[in-house]
Protein backbone atom coordinates (compact mmCIF):
# COMPACT_ATOMS: atom_id res chain seq x y z
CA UNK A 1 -16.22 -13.05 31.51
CA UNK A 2 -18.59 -15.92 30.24
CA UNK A 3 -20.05 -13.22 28.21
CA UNK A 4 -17.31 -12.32 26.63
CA UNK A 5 -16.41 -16.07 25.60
CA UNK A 6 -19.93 -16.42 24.23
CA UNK A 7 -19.35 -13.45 21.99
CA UNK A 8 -15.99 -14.91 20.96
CA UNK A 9 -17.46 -18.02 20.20
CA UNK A 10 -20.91 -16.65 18.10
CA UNK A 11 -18.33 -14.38 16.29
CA UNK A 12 -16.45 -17.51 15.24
CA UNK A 13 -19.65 -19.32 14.53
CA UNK A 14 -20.67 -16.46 12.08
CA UNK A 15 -17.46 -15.89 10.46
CA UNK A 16 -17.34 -19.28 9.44
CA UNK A 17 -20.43 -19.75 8.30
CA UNK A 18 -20.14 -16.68 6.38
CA UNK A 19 -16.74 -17.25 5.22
CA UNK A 20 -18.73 -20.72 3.54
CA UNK A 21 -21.22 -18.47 1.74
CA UNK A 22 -18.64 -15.95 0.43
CA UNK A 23 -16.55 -18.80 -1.77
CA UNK A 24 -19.97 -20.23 -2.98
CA UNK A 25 -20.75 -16.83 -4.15
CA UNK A 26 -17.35 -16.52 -6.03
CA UNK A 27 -17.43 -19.73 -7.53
CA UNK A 28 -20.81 -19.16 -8.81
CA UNK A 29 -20.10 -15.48 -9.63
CA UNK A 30 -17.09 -17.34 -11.86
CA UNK A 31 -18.91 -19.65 -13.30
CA UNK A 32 -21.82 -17.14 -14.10
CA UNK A 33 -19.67 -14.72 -16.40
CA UNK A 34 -18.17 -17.90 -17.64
CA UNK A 35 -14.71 -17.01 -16.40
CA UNK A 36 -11.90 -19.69 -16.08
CA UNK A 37 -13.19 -21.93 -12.98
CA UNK A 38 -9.84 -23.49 -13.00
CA UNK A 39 -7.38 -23.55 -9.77
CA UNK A 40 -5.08 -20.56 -10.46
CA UNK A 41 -8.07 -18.34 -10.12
CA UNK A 42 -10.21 -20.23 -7.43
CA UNK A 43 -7.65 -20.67 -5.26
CA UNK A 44 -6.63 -17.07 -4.53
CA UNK A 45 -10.40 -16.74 -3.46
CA UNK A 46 -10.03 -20.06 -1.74
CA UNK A 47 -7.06 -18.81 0.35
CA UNK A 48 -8.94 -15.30 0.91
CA UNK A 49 -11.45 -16.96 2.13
CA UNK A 50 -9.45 -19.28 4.61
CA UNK A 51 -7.39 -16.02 5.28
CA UNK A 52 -10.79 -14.58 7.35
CA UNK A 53 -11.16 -18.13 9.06
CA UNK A 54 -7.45 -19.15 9.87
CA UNK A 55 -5.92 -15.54 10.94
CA UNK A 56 -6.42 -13.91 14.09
CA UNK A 57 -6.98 -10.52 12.88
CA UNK A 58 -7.70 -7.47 14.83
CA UNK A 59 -10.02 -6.70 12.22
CA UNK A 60 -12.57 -8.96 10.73
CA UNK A 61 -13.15 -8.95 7.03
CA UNK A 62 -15.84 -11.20 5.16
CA UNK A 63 -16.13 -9.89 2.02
CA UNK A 64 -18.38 -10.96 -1.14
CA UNK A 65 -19.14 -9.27 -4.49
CA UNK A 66 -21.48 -6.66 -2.42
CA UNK A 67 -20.48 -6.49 0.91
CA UNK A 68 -18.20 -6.18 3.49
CA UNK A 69 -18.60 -7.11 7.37
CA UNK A 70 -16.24 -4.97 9.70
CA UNK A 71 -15.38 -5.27 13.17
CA UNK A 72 -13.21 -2.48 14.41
CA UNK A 73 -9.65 -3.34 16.56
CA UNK A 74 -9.42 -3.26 20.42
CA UNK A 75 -8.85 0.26 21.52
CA UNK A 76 -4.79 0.02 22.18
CA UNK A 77 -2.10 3.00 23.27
CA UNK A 78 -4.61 5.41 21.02
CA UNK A 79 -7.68 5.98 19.82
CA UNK A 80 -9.09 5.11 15.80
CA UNK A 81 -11.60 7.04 14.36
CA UNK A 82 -14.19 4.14 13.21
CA UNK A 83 -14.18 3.49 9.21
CA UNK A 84 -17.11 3.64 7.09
CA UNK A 85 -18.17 1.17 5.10
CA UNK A 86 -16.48 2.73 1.65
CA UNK A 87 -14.29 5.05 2.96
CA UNK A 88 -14.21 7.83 -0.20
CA UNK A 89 -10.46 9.50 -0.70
CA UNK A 90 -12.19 12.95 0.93
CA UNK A 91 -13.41 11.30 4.01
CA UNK A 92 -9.62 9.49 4.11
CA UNK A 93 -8.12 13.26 3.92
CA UNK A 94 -10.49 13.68 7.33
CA UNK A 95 -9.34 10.31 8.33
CA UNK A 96 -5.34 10.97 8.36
CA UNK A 97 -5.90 14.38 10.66
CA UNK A 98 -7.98 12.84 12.80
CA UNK A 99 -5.70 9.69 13.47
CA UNK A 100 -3.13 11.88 13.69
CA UNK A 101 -4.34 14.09 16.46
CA UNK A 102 -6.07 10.95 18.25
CA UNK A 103 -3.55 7.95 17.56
CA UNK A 104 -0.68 7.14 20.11
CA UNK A 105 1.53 4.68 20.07
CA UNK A 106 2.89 2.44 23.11
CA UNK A 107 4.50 5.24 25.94
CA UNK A 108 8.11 4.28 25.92
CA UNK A 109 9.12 2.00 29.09
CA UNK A 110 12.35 4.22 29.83
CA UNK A 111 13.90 7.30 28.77
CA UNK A 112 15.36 7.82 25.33
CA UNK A 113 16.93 11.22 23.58
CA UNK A 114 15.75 10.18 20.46
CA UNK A 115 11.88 10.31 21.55
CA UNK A 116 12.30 14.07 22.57
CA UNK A 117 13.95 14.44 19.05
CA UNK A 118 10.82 13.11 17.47
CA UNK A 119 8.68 15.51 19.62
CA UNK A 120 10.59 18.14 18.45
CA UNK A 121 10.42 17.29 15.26
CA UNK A 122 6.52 17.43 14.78
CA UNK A 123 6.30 20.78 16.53
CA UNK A 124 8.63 22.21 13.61
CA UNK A 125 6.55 20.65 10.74
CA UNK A 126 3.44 21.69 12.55
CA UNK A 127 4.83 25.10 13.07
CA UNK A 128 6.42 25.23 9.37
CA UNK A 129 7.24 28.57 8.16
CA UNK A 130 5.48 28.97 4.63
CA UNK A 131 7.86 28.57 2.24
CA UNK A 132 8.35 30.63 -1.67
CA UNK A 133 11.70 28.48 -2.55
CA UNK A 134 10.22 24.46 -3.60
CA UNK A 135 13.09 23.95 -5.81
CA UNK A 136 12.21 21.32 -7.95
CA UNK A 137 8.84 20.35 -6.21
CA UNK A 138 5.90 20.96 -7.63
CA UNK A 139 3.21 22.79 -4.93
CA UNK A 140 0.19 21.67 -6.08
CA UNK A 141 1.05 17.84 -5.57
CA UNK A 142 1.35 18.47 -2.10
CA UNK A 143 -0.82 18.80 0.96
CA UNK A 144 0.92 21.42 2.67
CA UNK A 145 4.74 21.88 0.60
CA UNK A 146 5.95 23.68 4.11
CA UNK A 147 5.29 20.94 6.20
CA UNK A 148 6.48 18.27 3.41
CA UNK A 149 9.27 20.49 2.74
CA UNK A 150 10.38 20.70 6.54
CA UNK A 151 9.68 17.30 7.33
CA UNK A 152 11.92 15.88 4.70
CA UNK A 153 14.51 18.49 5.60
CA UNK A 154 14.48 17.16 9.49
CA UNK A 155 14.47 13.95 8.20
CA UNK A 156 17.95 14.31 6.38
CA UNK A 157 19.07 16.00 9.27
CA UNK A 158 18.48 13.80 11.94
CA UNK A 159 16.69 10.65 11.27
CA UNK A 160 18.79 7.31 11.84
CA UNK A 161 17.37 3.86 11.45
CA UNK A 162 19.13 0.74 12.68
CA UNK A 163 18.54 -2.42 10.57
CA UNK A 164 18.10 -5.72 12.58
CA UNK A 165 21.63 -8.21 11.46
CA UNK A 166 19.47 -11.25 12.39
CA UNK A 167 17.55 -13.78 10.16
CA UNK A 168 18.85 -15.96 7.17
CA UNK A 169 18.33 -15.40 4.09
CA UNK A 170 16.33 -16.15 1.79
CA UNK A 171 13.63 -14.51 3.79
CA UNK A 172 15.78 -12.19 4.90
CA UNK A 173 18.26 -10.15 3.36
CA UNK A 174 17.69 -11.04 0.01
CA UNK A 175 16.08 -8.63 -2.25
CA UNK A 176 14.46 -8.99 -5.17
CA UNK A 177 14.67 -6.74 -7.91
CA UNK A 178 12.09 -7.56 -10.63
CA UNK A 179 8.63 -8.35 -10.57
CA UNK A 180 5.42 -6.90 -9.05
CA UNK A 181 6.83 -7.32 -5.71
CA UNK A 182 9.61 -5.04 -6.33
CA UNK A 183 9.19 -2.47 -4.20
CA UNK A 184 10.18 -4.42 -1.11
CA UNK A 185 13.31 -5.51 -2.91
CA UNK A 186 14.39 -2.14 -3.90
CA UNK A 187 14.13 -0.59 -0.83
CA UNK A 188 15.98 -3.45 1.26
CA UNK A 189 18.74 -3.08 -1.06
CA UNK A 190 19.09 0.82 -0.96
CA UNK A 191 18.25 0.61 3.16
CA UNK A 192 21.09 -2.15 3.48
CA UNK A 193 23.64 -0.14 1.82
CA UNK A 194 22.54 3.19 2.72
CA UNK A 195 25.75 5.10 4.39
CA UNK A 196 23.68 8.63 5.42
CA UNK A 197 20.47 6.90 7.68
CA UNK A 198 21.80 4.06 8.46
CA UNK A 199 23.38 3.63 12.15
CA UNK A 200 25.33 0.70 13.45
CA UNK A 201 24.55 1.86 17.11
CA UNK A 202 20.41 1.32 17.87
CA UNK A 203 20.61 3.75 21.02
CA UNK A 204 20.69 6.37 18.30
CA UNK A 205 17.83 5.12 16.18
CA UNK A 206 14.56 6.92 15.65
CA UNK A 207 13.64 3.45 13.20
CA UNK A 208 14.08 -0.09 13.09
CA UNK A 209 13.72 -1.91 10.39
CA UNK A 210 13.03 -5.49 9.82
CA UNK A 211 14.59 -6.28 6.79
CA UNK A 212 12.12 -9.69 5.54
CA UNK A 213 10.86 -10.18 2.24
CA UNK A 214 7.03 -10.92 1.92
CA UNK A 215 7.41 -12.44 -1.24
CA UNK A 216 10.51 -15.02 -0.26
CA UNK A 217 8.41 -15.86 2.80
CA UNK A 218 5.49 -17.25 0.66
CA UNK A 219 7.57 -18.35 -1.71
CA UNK A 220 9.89 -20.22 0.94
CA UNK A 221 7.30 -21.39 3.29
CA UNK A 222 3.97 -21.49 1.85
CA UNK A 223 2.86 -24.99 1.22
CA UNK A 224 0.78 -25.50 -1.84
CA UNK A 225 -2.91 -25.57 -2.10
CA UNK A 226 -2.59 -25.31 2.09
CA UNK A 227 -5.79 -23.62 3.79
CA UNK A 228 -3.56 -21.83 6.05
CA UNK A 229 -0.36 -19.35 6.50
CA UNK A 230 -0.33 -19.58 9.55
CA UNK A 231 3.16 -21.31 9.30
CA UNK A 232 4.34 -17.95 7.78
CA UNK A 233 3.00 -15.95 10.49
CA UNK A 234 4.92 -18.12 12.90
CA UNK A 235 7.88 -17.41 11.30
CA UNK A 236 7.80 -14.15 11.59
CA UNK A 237 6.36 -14.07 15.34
CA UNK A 238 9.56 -16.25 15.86
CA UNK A 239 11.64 -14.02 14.25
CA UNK A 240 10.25 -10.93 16.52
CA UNK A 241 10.71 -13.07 19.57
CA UNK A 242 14.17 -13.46 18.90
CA UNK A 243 14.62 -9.86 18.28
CA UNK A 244 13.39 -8.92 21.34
CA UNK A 245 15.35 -11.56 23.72
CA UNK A 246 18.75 -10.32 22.28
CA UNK A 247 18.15 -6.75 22.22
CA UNK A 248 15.80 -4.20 24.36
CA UNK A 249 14.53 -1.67 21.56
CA UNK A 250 11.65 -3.40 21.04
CA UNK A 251 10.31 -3.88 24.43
CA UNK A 252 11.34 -0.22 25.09
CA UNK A 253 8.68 0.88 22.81
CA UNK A 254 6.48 -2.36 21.60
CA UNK A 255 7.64 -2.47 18.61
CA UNK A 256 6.20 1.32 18.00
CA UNK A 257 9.32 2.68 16.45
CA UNK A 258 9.82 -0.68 14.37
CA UNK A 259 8.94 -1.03 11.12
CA UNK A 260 8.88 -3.21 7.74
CA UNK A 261 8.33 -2.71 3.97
CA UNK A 262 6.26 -5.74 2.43
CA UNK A 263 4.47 -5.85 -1.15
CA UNK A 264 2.88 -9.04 -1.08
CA UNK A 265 -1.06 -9.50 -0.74
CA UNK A 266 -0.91 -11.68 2.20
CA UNK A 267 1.07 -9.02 4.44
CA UNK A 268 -1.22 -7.55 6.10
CA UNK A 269 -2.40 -10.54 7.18
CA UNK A 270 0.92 -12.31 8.00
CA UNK A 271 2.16 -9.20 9.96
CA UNK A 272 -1.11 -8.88 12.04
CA UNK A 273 0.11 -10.78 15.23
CA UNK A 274 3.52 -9.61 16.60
CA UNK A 275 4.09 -7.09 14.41
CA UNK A 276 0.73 -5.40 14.49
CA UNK A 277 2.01 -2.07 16.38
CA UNK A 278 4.78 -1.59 14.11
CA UNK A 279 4.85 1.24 11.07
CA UNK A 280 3.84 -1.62 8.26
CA UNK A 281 4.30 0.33 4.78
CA UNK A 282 1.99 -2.13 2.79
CA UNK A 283 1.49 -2.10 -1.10
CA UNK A 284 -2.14 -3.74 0.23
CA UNK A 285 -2.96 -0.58 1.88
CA UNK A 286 -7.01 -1.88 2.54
CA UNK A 287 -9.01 0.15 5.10
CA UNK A 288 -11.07 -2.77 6.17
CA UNK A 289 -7.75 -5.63 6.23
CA UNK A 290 -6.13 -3.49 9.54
CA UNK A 291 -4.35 -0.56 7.59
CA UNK A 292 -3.99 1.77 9.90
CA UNK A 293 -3.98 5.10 8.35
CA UNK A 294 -1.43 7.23 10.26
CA UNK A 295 0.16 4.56 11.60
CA UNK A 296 0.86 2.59 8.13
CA UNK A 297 1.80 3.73 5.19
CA UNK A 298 0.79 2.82 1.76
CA UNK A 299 3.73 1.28 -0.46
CA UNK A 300 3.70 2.02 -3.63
CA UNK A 301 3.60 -1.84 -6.15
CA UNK A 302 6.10 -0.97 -9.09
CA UNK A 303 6.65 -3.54 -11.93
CA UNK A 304 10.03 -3.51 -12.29
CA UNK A 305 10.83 -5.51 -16.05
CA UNK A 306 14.55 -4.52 -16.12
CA UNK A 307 16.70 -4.14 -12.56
CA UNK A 308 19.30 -2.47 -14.43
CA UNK A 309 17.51 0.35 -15.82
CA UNK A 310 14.26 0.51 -13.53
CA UNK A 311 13.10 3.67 -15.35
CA UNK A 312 13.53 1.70 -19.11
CA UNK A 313 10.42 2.89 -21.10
CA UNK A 314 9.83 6.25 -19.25
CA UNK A 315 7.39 8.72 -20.68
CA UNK A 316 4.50 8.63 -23.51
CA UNK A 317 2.68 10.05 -26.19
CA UNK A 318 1.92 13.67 -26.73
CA UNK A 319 -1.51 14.76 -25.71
CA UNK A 320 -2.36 14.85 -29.16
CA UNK A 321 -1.16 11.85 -29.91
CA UNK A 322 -3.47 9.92 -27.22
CA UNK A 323 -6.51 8.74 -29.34
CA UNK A 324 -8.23 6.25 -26.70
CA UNK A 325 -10.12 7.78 -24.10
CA UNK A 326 -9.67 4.84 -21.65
CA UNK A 327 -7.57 1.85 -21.35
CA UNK A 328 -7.90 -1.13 -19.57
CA UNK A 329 -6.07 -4.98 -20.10
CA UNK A 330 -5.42 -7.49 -17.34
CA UNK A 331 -6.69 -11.00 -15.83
CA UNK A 332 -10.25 -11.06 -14.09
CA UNK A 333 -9.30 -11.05 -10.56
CA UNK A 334 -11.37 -10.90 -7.49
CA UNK A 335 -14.76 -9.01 -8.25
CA UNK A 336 -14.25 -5.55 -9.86
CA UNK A 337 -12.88 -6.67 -13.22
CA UNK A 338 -15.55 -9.14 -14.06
CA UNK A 339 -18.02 -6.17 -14.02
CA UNK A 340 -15.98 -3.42 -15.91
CA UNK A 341 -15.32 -5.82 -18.48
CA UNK A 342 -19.05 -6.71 -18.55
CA UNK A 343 -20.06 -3.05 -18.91
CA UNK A 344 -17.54 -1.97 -21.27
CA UNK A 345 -15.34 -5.09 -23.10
CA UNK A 346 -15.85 -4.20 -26.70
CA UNK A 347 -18.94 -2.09 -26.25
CA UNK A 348 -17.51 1.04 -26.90
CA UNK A 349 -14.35 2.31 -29.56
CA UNK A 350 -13.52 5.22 -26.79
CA UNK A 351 -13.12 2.60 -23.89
CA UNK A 352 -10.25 0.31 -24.62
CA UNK A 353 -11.32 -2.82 -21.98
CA UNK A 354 -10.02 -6.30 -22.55
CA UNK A 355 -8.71 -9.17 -20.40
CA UNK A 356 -5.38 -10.63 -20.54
CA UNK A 357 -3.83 -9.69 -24.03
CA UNK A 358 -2.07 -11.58 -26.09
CA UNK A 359 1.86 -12.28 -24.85
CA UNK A 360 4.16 -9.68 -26.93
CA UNK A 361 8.23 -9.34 -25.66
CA UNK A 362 8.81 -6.57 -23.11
CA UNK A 363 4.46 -6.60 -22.77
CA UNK A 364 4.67 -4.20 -25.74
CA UNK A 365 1.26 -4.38 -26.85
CA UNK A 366 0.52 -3.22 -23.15
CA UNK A 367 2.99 -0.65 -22.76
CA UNK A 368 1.89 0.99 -25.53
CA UNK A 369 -1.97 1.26 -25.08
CA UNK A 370 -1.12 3.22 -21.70
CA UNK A 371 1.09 5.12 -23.75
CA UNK A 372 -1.71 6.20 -26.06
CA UNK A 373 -4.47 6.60 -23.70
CA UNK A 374 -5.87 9.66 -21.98
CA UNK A 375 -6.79 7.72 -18.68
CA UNK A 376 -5.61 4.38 -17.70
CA UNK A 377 -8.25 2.09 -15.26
CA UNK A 378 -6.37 1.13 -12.22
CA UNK A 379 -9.15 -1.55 -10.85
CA UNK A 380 -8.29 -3.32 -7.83
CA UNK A 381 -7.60 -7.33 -8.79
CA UNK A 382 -7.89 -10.02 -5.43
CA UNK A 383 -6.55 -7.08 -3.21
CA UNK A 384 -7.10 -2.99 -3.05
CA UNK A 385 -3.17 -2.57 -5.12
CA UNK A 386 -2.34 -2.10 -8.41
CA UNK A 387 1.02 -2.20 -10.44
CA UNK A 388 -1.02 -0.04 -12.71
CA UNK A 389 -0.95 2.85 -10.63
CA UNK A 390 2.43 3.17 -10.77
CA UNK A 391 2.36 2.78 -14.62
CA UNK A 392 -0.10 5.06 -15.30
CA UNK A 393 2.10 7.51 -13.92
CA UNK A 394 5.42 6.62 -15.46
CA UNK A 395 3.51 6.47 -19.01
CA UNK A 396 2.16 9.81 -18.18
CA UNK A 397 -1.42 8.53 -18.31
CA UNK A 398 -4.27 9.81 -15.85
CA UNK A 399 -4.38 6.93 -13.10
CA UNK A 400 -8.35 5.90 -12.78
CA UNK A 401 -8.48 4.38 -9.40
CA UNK A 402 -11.73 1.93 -8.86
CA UNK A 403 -10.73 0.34 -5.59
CA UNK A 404 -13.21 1.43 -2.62
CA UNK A 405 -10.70 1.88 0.42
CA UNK A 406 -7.02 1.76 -1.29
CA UNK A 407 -4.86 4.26 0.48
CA UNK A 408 -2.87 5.51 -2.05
CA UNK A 409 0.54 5.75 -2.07
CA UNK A 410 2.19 8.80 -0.33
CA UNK A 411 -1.06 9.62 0.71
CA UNK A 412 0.44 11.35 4.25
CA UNK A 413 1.86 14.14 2.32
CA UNK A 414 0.77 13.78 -1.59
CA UNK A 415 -2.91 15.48 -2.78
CA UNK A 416 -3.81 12.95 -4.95
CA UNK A 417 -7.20 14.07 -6.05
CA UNK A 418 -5.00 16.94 -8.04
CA UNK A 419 -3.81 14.38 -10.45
CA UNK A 420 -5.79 11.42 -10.72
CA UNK A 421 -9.84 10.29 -10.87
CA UNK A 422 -11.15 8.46 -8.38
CA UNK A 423 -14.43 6.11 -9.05
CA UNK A 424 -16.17 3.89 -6.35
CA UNK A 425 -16.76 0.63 -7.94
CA UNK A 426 -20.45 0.95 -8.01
CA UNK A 427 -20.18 3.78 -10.30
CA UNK A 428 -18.73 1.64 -13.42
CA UNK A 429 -22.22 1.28 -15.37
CA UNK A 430 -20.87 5.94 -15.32
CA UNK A 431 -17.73 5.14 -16.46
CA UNK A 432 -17.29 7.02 -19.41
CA UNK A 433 -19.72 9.53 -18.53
CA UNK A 434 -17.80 10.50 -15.45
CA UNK A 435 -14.38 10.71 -17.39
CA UNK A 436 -16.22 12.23 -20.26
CA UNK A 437 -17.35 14.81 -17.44
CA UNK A 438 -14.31 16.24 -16.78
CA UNK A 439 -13.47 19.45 -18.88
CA UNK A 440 -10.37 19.11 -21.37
CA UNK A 441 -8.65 22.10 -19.06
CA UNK A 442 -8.67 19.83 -16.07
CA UNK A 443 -7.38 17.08 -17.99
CA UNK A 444 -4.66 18.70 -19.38
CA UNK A 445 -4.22 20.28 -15.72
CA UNK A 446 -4.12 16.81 -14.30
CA UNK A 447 -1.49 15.19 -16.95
CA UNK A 448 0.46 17.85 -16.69
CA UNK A 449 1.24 16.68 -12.56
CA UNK A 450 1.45 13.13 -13.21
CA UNK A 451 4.43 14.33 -14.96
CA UNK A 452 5.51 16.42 -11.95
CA UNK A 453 4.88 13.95 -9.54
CA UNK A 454 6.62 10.76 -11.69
CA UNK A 455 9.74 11.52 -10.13
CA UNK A 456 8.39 10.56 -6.78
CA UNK A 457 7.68 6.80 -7.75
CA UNK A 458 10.89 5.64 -9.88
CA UNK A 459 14.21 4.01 -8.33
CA UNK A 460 17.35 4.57 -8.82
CA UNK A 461 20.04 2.10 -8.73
CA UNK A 462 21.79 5.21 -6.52
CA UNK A 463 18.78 7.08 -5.04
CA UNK A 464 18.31 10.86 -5.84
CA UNK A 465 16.44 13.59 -3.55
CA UNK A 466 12.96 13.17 -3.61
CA UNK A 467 13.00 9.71 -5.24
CA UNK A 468 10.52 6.82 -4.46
CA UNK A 469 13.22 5.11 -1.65
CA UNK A 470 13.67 8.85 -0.04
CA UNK A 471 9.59 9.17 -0.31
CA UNK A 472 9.00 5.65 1.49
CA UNK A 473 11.26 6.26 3.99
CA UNK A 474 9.86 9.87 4.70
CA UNK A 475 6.42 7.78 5.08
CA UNK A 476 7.45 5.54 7.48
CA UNK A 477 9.45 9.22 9.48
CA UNK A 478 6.68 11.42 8.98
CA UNK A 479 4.12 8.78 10.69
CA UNK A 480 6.56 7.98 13.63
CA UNK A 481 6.87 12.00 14.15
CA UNK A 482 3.22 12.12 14.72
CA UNK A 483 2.38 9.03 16.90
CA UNK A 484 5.54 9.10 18.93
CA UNK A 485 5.46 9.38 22.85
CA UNK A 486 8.20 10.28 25.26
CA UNK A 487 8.07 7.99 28.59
């Protein structure tokens, strides 16, 4: 015992002083490149800094511009396989099977149908005839098709989720449609009013979602220039507690079958306490900030400019028509953008890489470059997520992801290395090289399936088959199926 405080109490000790070192280093990284020193851009790193010292994580993340420092989580209900250091998209393909087969949640504490259902369930996407009919699917996007194909077909069969009544809005129950946030705002809306999933009696839920918006809860609750959340954690640890005294379904399972759909960076974070054995799909989907891949799911951060027409601006140039070889344009966030923009702002016609450009109506000037570009740089800001993602693929550009441990979106069922480039952030100085690298064949190959696989990230005011609320949702199933327990 009195070891185990004294390791408690070092681990503290070093965090801190750690966590000290890391915001010197950013500040003087800042002021280095000669990059606004001013408070909007300080204080994210401020509050990411404070985020490692104030939170009681299960993991522990103190991160500079080299590094990261990574403590594993207490072995729970199952067993994690341990993370590397930069966790490459191949060794995350090895990752999901292995969580899968070795991750459990919480046994159930009494008898349910639905838990059989679930076990039934994965034995018939495990067991998946192979299949010649994909409709309008595209194979090579997929994994396995027959198991995706199966799985979603169960999943309009049979799955039923009960949404929670309790908690006042705003934070609750009050979406928000536009912004980089959006996600979370779509899919509450189309959950709420959803007439096919939706069940108004929970003993016949497989799900339950907590319907809370990340983005209202900092914006509600987060005091300004504060070194700490930890206010908004408390909310929502209050709002579990009060979930649990009035009804049984989550002590019957922990919270396992529970889950919630937040876009905001600090969610991880703010849902790491109560909430931590839920199914969190997280538009921060960060390998070393708790993720659990196979348990979690990665959320896919839309920009939403119009919540009328979601899908206004769809579509691009011809390949002939796309001159620039690269494009990149945003504000120098967090540690990866200072250093593509040092290796290849204005050094190089082929490699389109600015900053912030100049304010246009609609972000025209923007829209357009990743209309006219062959691949479009996806490089993680503060956090692992990118709207850009997302736009790559509805301006039918090649995504570049340079984000070391981003899960991407989907990633349970979607083979992304079939339509996008992946580059570890040491490997900018290569940039060009490496997309230069890449045969004209494969190119065309891989812009041809960002086409394919657009319709799997756009919303519909009235969702379609296959859409990005249908594909979310079949995240969230397809990772209960295959952690689920009977008791």
């Amino acid at each position: 015992m009195g070891q185990q405080v004294f390791s408690l109490l070092e681990r503290k000790k070093l965090l801190s002083l750690l966590s000290i070192i890391t915001f010197a280093l950013i500040l003087a990284f800042h002021c280095y490149f000669k990059l606004p020193c001013g408070s909007n851009v300080l204080q994210h790193s401020l509050e990411s800094v404070h985020k490692t010292m104030m939170v009681n994580n299960s993991y522990v993340n103190v991160i500079d511009n080299h590094s990261s420092i990574t403590m594993m989580p207490k072995e729970t209900e199952g067993s994690l396989v341990k993370v590397p250091e930069m966790t490459s998209i191949s060794e995350m393909d090895k990752l999901l099977l292995q969580n899968h087969s070795s991750y459990q949640s919480m046994r159930p504490r009494w008898f349910s149908a639905v838990d059989q259902e679930l076990l039934q369930a994965r034995s018939e996407i495990e067991n998946a005839p192979v299949v010649t009919d994909v409709g309008n699917l595209y194979t090579p996007l997929f994994r396995n098709i027959s198991m995706f194909k199966r799985s979603y077909e169960l999943m309009e069969k049979i799955l039923k989720v009960y949404v929670y009544r309790e908690g006042a809005k705003p934070i609750m129950h009050s979406p928000n449609l536009l912004g980089i946030y959006a996600s979370e705002g779509w899919f509450m809306k189309l959950m709420e009013a959803n007439k096919v999933f939706v069940t108004k009696d929970p003993k016949n839920a497989h799900l339950f979602y907590l319907p809370f918006s990340s983005q209202m809860l900092e914006e509600t609750l987060y005091i300004q220039n504060s070194p700490s959340y930890s206010n908004l954690m408390q909310y929502l640890n209050n709002y579990v507690d009060t979930i649990a005294a009035k009804h049984p379904f989550w002590n019957r399972t922990g919270g396992a079958d529970h889950f919630l759909v937040a876009c905001h960076d600090w969610a991880p974070s703010e849902t790491n306490e109560r909430m931590t054995k839920c199914i969190r799909s997280l538009c921060n989907a960060d390998l070393k900030e708790s993720f659990v891949l196979g348990k979690d799911t990665s959320l896919p951060e839309t920009y939403v400019r119009n919540a009328q027409i979601p899908t206004r601006g769809l579509g691009g140039k011809s390949v002939s028509k796309r001159k620039t070889l690269a494009f990149f344009a945003g504000g120098m966030h967090g540690y990866v953008r200072p250093i593509l923009l040092q290796h290849w702002g204005n050094k190089d016609p082929d490699m389109k890489i600015f900053g912030e450009l100049p304010k246009s109506k609609g972000n025209k000037n923007y829209i357009q470059y990743m209309k006219g570009s062959k691949y479009c740089i996806c490089p993680k800001g503060y956090e692992v997520n990118s709207p850009r993602v997302v736009e790559a693929i509805m301006y039918e550009c090649v995504p570049v992801i340079i984000s070391d441990n981003f899960v991407p979106p989907f990633f349970e069922v979607l083979n992304w290395k079939s339509f996008a480039v992946f580059v570890s952030e040491k490997d900018i100085p290569n940039l060009k090289s490496i997309l230069l690298s890449i045969p004209v064949k494969k190119y065309l190959q891989m812009r041809m399936r960002v086409k394919k696989v657009q319709q799997h990230f756009l919303w519909h005011r009235s969702p379609v088959k296959y859409d990005i609320y249908h594909m979310v949702l079949h995240s969230i199933w397809y990772n209960r199926v295959f952690t689920a327990r009977t008791a």
